[in-house]
C-alpha atoms as a PDB file:
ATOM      1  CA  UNK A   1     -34.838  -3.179   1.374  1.00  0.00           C
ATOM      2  CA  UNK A   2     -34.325   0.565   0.938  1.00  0.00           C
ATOM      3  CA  UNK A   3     -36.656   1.465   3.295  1.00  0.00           C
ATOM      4  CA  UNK A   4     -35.001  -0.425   5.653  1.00  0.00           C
ATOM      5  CA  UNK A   5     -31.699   0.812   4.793  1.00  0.00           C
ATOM      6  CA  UNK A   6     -33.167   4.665   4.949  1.00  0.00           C
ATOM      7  CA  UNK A   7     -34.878   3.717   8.470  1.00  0.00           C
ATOM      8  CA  UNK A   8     -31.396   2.022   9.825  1.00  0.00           C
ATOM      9  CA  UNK A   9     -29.630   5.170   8.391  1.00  0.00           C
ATOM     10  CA  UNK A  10     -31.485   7.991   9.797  1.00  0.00           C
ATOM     11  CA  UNK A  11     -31.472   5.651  13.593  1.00  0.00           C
ATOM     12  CA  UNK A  12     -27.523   6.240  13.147  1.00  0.00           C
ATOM     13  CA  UNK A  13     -27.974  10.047  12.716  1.00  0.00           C
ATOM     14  CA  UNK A  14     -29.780  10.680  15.248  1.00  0.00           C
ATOM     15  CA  UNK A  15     -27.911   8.311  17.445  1.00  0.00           C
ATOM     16  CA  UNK A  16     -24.850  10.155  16.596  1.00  0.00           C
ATOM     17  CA  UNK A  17     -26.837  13.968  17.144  1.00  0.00           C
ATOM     18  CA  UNK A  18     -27.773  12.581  20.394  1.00  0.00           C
ATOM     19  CA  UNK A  19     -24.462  11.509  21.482  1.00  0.00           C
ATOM     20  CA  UNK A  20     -23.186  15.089  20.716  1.00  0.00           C
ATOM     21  CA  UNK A  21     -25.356  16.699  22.670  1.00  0.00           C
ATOM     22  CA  UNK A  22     -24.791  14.630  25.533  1.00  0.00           C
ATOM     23  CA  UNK A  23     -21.383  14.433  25.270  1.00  0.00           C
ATOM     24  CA  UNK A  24     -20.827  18.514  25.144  1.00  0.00           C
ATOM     25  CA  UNK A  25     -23.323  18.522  27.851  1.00  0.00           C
ATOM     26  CA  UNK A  26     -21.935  16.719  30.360  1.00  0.00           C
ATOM     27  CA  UNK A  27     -18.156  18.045  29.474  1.00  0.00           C
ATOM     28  CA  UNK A  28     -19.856  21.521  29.814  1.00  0.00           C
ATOM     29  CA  UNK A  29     -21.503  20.751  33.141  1.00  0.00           C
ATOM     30  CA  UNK A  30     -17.666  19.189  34.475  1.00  0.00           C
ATOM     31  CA  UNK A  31     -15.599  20.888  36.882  1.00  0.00           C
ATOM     32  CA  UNK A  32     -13.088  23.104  35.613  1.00  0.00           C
ATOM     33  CA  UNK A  33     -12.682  26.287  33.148  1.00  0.00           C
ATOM     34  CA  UNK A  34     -10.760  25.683  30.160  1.00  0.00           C
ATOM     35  CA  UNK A  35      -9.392  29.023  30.131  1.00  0.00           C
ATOM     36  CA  UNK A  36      -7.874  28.257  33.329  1.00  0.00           C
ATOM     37  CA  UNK A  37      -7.304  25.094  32.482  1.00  0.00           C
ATOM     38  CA  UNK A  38      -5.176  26.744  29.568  1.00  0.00           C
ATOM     39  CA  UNK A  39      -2.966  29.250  31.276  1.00  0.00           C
ATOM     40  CA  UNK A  40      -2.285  26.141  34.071  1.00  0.00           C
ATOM     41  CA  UNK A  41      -1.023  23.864  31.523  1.00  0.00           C
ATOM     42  CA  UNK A  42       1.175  26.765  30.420  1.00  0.00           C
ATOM     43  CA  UNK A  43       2.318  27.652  33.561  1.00  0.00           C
ATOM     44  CA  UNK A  44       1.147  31.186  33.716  1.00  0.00           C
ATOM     45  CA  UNK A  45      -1.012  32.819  36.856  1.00  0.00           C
ATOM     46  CA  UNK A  46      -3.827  34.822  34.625  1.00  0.00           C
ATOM     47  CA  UNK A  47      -5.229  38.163  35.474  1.00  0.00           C
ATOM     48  CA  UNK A  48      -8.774  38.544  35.772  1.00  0.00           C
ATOM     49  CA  UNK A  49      -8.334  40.710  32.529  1.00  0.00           C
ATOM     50  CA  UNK A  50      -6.522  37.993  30.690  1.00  0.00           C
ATOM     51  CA  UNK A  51      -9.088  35.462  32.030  1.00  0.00           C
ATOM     52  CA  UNK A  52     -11.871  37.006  30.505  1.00  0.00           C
ATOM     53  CA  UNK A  53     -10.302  37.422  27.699  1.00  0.00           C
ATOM     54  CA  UNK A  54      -9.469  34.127  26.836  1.00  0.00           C
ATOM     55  CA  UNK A  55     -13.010  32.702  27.892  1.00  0.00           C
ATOM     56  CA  UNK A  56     -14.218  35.569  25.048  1.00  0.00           C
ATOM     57  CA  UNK A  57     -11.710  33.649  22.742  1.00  0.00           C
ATOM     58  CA  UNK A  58     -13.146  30.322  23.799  1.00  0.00           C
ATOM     59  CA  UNK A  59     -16.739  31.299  23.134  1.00  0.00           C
ATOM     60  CA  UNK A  60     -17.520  30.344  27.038  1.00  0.00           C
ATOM     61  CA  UNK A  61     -19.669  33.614  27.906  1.00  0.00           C
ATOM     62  CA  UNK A  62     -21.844  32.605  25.017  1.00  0.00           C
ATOM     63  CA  UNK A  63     -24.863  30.851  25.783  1.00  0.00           C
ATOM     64  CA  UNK A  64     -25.206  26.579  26.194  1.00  0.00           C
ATOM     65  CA  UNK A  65     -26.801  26.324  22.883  1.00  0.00           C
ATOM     66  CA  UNK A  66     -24.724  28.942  21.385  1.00  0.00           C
ATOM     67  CA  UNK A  67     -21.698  27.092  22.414  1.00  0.00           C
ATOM     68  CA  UNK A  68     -23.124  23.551  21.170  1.00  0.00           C
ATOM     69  CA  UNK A  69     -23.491  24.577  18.135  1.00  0.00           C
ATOM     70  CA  UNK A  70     -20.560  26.415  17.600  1.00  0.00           C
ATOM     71  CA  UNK A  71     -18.445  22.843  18.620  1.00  0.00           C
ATOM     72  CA  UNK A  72     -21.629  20.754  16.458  1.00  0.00           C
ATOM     73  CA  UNK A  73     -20.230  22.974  13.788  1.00  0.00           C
ATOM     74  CA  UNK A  74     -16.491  22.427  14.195  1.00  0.00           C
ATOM     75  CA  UNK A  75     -17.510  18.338  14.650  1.00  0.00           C
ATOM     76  CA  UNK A  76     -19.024  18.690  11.272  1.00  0.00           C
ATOM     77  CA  UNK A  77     -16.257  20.616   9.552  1.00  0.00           C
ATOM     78  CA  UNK A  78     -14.005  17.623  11.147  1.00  0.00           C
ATOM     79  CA  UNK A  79     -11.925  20.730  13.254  1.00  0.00           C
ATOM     80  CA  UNK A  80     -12.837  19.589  17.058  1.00  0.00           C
ATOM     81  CA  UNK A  81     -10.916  22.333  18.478  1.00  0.00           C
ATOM     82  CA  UNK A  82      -7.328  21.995  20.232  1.00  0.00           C
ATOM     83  CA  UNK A  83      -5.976  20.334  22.914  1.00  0.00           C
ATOM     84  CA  UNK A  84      -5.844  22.978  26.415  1.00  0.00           C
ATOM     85  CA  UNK A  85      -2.895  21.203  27.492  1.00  0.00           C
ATOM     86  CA  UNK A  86      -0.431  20.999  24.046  1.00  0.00           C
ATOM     87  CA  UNK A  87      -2.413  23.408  21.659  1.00  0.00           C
ATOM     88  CA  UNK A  88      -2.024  20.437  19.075  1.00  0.00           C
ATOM     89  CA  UNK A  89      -5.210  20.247  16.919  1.00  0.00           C
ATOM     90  CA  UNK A  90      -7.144  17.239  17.941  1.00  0.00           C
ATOM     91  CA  UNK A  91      -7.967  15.943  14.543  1.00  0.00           C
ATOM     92  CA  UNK A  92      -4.132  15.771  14.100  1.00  0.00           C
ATOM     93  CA  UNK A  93      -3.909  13.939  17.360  1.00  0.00           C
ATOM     94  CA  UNK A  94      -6.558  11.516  16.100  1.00  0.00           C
ATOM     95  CA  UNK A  95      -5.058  11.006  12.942  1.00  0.00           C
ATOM     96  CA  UNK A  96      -2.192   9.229  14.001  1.00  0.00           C
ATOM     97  CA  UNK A  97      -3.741   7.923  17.201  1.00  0.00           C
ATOM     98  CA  UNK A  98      -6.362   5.944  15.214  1.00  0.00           C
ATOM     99  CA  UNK A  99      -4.314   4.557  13.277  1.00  0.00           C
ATOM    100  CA  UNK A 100      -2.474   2.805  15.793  1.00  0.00           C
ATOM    101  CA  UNK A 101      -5.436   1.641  17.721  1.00  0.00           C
ATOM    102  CA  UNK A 102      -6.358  -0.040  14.093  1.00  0.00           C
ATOM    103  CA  UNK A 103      -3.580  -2.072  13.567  1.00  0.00           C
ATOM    104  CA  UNK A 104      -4.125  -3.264  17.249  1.00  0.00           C
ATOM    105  CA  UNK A 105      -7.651  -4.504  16.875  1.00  0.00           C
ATOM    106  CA  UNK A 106      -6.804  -5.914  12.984  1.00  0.00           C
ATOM    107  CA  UNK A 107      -4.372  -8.311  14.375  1.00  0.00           C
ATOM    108  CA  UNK A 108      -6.581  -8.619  17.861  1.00  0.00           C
ATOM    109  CA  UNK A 109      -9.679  -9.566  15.405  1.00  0.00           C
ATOM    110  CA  UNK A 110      -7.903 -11.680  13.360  1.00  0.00           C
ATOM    111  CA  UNK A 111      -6.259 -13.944  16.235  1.00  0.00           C
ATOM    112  CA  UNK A 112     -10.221 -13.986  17.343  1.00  0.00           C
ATOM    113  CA  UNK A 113     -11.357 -15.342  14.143  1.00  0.00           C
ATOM    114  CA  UNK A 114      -8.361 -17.802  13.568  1.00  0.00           C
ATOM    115  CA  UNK A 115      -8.821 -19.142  17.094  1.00  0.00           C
ATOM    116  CA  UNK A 116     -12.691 -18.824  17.784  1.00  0.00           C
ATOM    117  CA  UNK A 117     -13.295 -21.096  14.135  1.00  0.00           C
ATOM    118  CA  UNK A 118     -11.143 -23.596  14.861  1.00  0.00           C
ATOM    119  CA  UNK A 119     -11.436 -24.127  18.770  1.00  0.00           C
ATOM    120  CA  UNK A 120     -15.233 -24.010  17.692  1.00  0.00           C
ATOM    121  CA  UNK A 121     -14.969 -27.124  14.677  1.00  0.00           C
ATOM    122  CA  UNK A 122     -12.332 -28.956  16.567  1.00  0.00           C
ATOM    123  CA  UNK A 123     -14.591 -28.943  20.041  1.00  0.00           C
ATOM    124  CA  UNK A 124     -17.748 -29.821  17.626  1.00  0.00           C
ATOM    125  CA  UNK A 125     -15.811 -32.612  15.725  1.00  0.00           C
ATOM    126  CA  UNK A 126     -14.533 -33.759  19.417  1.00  0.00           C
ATOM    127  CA  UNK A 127     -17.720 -33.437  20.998  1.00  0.00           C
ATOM    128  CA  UNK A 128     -18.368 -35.016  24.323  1.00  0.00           C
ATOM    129  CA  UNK A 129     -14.756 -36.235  24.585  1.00  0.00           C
ATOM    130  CA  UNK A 130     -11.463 -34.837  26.323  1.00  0.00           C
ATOM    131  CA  UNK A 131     -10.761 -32.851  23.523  1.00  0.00           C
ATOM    132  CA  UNK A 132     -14.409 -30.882  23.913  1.00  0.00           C
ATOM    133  CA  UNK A 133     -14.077 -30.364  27.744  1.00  0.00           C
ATOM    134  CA  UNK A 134     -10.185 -29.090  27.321  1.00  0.00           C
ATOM    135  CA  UNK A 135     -11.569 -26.428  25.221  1.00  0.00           C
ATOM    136  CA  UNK A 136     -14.357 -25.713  27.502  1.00  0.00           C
ATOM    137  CA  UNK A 137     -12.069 -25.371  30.119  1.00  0.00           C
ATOM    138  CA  UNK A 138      -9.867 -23.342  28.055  1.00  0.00           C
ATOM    139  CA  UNK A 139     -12.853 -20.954  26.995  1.00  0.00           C
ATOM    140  CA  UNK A 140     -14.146 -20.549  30.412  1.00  0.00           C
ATOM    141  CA  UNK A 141     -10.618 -19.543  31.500  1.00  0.00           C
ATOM    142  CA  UNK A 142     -10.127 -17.158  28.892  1.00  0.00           C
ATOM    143  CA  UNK A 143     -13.515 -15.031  29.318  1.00  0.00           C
ATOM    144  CA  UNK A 144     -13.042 -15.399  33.479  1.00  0.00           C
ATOM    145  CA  UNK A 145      -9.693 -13.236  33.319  1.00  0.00           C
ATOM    146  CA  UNK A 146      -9.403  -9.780  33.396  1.00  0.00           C
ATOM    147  CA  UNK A 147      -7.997  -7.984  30.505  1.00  0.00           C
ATOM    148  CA  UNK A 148      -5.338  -5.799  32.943  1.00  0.00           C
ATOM    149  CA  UNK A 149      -4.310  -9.452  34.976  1.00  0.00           C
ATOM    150  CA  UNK A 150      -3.652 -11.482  31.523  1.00  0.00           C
ATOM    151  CA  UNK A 151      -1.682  -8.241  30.047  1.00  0.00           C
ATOM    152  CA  UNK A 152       0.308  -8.048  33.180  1.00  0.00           C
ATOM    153  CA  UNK A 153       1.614 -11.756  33.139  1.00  0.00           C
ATOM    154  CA  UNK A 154       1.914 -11.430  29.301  1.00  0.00           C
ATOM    155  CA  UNK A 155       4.230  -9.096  29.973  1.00  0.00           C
ATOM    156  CA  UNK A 156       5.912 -10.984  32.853  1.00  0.00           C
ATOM    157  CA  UNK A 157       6.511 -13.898  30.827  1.00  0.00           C
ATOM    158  CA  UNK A 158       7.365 -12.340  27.614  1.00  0.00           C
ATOM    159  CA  UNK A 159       9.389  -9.247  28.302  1.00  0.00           C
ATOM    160  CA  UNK A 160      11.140  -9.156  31.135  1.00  0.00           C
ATOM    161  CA  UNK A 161      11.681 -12.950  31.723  1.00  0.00           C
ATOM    162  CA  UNK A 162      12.528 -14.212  28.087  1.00  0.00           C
ATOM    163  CA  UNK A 163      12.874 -10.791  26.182  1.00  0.00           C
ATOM    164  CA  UNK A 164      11.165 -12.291  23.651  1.00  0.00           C
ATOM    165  CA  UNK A 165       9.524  -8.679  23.068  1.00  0.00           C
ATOM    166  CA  UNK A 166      10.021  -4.670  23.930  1.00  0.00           C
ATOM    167  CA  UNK A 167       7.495  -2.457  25.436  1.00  0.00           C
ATOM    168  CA  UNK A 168       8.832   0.801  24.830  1.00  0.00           C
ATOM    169  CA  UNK A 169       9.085   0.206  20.859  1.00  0.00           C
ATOM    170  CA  UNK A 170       5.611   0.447  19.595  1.00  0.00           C
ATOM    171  CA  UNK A 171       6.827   0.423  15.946  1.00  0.00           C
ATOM    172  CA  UNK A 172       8.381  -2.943  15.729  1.00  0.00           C
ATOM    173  CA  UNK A 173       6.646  -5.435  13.680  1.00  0.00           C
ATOM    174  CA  UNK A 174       6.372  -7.902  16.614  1.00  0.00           C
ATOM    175  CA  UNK A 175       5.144  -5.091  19.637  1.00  0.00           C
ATOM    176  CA  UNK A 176       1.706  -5.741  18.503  1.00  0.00           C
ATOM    177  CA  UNK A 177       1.665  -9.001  19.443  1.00  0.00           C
ATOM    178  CA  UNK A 178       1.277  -9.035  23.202  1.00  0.00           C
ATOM    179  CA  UNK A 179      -1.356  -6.565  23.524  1.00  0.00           C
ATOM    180  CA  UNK A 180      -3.473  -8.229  20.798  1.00  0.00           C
ATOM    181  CA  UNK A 181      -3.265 -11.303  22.571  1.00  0.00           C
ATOM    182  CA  UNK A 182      -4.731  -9.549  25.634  1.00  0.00           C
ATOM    183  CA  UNK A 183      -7.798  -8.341  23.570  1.00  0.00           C
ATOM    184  CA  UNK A 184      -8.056 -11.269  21.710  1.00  0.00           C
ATOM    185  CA  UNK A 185      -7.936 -14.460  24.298  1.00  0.00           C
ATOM    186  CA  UNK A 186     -11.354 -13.335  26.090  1.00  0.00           C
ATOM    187  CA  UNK A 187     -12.938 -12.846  22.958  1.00  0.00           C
ATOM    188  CA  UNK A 188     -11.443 -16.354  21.434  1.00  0.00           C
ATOM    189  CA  UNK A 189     -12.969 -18.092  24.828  1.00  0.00           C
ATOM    190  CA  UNK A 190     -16.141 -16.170  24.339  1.00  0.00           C
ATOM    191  CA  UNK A 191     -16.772 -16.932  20.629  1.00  0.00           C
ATOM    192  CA  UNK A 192     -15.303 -20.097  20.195  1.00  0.00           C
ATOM    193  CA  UNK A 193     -18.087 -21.356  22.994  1.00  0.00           C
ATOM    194  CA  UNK A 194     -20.531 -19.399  20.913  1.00  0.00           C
ATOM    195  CA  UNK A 195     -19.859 -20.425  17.363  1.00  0.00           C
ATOM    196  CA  UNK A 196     -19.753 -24.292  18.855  1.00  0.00           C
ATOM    197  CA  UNK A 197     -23.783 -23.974  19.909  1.00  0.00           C
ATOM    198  CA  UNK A 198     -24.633 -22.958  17.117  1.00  0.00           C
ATOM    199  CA  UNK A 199     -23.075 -25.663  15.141  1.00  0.00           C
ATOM    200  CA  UNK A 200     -24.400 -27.910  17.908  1.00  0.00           C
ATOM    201  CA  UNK A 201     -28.035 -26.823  17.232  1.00  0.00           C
ATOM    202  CA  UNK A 202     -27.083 -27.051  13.407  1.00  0.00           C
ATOM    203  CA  UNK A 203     -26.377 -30.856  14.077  1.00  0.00           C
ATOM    204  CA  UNK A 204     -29.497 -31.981  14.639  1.00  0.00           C
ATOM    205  CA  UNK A 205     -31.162 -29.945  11.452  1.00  0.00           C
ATOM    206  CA  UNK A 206     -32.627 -32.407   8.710  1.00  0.00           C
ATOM    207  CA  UNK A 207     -30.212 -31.142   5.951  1.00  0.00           C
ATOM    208  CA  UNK A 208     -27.040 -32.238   7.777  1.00  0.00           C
ATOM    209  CA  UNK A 209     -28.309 -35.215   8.517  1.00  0.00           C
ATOM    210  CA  UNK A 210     -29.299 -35.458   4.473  1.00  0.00           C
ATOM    211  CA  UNK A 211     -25.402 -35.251   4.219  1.00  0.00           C
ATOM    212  CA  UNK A 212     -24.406 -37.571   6.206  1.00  0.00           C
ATOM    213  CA  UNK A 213     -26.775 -40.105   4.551  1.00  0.00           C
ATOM    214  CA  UNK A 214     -24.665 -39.024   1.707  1.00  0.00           C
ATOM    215  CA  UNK A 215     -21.525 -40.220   3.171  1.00  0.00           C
ATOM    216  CA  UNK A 216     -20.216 -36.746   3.506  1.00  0.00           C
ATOM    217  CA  UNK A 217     -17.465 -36.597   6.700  1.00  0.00           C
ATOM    218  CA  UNK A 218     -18.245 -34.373   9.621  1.00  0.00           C
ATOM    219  CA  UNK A 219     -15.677 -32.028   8.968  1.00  0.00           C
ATOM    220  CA  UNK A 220     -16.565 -31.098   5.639  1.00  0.00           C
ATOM    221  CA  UNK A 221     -20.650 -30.961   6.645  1.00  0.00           C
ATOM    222  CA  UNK A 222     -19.494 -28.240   9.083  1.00  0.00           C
ATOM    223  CA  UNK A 223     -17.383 -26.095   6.746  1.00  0.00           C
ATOM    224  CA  UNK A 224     -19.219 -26.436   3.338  1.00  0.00           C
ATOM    225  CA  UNK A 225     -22.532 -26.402   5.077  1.00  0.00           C
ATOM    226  CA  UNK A 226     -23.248 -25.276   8.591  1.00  0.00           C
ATOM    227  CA  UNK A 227     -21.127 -22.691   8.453  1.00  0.00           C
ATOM    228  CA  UNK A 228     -22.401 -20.892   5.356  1.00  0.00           C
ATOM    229  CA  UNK A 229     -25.759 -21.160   7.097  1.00  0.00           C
ATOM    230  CA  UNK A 230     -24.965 -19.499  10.661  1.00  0.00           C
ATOM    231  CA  UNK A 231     -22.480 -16.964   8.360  1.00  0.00           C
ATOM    232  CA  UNK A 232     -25.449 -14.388   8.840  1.00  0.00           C
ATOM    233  CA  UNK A 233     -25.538 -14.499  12.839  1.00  0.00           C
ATOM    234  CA  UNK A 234     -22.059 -14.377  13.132  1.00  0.00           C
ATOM    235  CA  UNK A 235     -21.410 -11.492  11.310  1.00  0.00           C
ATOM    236  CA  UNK A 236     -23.571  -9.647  13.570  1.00  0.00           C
ATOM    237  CA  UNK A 237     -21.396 -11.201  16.340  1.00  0.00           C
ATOM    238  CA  UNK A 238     -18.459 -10.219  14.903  1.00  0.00           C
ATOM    239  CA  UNK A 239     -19.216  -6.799  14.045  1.00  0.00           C
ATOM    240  CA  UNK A 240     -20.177  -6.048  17.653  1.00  0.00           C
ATOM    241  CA  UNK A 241     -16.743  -7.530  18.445  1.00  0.00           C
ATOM    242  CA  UNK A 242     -14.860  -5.039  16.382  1.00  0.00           C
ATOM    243  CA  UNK A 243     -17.008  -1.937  17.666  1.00  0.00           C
ATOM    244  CA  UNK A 244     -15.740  -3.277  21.362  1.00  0.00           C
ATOM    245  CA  UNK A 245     -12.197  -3.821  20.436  1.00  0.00           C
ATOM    246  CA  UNK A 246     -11.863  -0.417  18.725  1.00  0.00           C
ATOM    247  CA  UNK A 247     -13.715   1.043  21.785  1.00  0.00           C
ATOM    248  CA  UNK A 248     -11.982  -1.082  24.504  1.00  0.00           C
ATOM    249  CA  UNK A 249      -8.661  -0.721  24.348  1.00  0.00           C
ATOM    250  CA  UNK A 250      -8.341   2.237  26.863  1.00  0.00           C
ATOM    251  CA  UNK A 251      -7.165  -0.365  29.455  1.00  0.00           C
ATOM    252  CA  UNK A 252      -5.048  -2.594  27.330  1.00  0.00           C
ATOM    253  CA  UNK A 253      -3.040   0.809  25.564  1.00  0.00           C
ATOM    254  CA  UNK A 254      -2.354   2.017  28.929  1.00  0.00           C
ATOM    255  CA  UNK A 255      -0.549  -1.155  30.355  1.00  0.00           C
ATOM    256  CA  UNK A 256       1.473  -1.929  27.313  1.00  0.00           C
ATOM    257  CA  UNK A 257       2.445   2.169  26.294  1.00  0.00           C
ATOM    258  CA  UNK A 258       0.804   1.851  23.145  1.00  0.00           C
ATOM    259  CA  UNK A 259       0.242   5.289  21.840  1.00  0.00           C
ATOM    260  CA  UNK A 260      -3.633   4.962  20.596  1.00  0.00           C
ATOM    261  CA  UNK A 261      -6.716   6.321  21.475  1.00  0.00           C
ATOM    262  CA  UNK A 262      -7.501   4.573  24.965  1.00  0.00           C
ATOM    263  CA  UNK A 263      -4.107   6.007  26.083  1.00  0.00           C
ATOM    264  CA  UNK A 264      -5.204   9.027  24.233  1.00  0.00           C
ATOM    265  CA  UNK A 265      -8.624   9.131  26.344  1.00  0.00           C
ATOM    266  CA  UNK A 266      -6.878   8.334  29.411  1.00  0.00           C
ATOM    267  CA  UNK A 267      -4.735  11.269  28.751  1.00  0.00           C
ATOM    268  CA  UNK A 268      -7.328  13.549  28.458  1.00  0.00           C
ATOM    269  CA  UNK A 269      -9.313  12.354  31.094  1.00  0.00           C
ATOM    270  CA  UNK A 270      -6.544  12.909  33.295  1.00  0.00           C
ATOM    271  CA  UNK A 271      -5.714  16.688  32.167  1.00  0.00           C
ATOM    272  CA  UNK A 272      -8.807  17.067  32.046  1.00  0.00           C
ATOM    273  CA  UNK A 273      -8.462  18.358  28.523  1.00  0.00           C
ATOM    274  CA  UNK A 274     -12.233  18.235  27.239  1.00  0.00           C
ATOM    275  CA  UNK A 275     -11.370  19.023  23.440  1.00  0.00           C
ATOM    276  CA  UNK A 276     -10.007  15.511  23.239  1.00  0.00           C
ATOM    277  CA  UNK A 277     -12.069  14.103  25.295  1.00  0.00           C
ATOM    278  CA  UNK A 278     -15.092  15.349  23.441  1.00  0.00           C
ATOM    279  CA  UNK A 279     -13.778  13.729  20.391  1.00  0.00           C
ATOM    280  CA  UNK A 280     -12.766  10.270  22.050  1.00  0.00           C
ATOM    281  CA  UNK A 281     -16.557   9.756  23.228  1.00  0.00           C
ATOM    282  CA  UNK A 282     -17.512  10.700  19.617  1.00  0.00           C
ATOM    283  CA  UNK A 283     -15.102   8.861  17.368  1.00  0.00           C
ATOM    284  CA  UNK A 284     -16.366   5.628  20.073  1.00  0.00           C
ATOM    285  CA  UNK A 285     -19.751   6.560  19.192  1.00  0.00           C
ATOM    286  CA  UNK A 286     -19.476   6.297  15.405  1.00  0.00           C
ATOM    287  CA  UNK A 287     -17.291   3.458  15.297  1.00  0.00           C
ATOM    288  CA  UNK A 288     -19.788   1.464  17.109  1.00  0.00           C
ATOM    289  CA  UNK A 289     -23.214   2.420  15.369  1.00  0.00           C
ATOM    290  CA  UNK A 290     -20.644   2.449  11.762  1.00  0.00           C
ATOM    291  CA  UNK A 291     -19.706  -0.689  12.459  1.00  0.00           C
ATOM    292  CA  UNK A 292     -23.302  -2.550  13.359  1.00  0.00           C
ATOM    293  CA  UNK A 293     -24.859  -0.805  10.484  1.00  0.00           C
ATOM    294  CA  UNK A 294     -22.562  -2.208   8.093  1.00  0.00           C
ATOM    295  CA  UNK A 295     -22.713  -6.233  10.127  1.00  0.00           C
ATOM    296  CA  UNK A 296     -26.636  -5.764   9.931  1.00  0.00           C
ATOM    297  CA  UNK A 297     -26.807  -4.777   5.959  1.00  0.00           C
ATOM    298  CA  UNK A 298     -24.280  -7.772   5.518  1.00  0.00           C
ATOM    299  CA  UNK A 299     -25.697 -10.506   7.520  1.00  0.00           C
ATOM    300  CA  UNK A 300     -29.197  -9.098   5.186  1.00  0.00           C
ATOM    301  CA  UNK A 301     -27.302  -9.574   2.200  1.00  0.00           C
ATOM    302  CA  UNK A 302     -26.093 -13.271   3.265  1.00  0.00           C
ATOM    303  CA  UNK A 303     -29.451 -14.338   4.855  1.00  0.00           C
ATOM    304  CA  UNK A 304     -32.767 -12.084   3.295  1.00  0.00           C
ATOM    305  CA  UNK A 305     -34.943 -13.372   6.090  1.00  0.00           C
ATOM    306  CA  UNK A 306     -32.988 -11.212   8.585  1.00  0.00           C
ATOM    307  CA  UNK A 307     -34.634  -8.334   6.673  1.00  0.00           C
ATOM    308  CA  UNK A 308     -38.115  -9.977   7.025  1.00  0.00           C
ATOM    309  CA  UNK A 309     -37.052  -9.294  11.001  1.00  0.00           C
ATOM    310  CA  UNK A 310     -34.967  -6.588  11.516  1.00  0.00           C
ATOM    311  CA  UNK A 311     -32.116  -9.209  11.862  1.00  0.00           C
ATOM    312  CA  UNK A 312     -34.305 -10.740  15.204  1.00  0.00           C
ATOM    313  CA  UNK A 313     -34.891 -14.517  14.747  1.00  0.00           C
END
């Protein structure tokens, strides 16, 4: 077990040294000087003198690997530099950035697990009747619409036809609603599907049918028993969810204003202000290699022969 755990753990480090270099690389390779970039955002026509100046501030006449490491150590030191176009540090920008993006995929991951359980027992329960296709239907629906469509009409229906909720108010209890929803309905119709074949391939195993013989009802064979048996694939299934909804909601932030990190990225990508950028593509990476670390060594701890496997069946 710790060998595995040391093997898993030095695959995320050098995951995460990889995705520095390429990310540094490619933003050094873009279009664009930052010192110029700099004086534009400021509104100031730079002298050749002043130019080369700031560039000498910036470290740019240095060489690549020079300059790599220079930002590797800032990374490190959690200081990624400033933003060209405010001059705000970026780990200040984070800060409160991430935070926001959090509470939007806590409440979008929670609506997926509230949802994706219970569509997923009640179409099992219901199988092969007009209960189980309605859900199909409704799953199939929900993972064939696009994220940008289904938060347009959200906010069609729900704030400027029955005012129900306010766009420009991120900080209202109730503002978080809408764009969770929008994260969380192609995920629901994704899982629920999911989480249903598995209990369907469940059915058929000899110890559920050892239940019934013991007069147990179907609902309580899938909680108290199925369940706790397919617990180990679907926390892999939902860990990969919450790397993609902390990672994904570039799209989403933009069409409802919310002020995280996708509208953040967006932002940046726009300004072309590579500080930020830099640190987006980072923070993205971590998150998602973080996050499947962590499912693996728990799906492990719930079902040892995962370890036997590298959690492959």
């Amino acid at each position: 077990m710790r060998k595995a755990i040391l093997k898993k753990l030095t695959e995320l480090v050098l995951v995460i040294l990889a995705a520095t270099f390429l990310t540094f690389f490619l933003t050094w390779l873009s279009p664009g000087d930052p010192a110029e970039i700099y004086f534009e955002f400021r509104g100031i026509s730079p002298t050749p003198e002043m130019l080369a100046a700031m560039q000498a501030k910036m470290g740019l006449t240095d060489p690549f690997i020079v300059q790599y490491w220079h930002w590797l150590e800032g990374i490190l030191t959690l200081d990624p530099g400033v933003s060209l176009r405010t001059g705000e540090p970026v780990s200040d920008m984070i800060q409160h950035r991430f935070l926001m993006t959090f509470r939007l995929s806590v409440v979008a991951v929670g609506l997926m697990l509230v949802f994706s359980f219970g569509l997923a027992i009640l179409a099992s329960l219901k199988e092969s009747k007009p209960t189980d296709y309605i859900i199909r239907l409704f799953s199939f629906v929900c993972v064939s619409v696009p994220d940008f469509w289904l938060g347009l009409i959200l906010i069609l229906n729900f704030i400027v036809y029955f005012h129900w909720f306010k766009l420009t108010d991120p900080s209202a209890p109730g503002s978080v609603i809408l764009p969770a929803l929008t994260l969380a309905i192609p995920l629901i119709g994704r899982y629920s599907r999911q989480i249903q074949a598995m209990i369907s391939e469940e059915m058929t195993k000899d110890y559920v049918i050892g239940a019934r013989a013991r007069g147990c009802k179907e609902g309580a064979i899938i909680v108290f028993h199925i369940l706790p048996t397919i617990l180990g694939g679907l926390i892999t299934l939902f860990g990969l969810s919450c790397a993609l909804l902390l990672g994904g909601t570039v799209i989403v932030e933009s069409i409802f204003s919310w002020p995280g990190l996708g509208s953040m990225a967006i932002d940046a990508i726009t300004h072309r202000d590579y500080p930020v950028l830099q640190a987006y593509v980072l923070i993205m990476v971590f998150i998602y290699v973080s996050i499947n670390f962590i499912a693996d060594l728990i799906a492990e701890a719930f079902d040892p022969r995962l370890a036997l496997t590298g959690g492959g069946k």
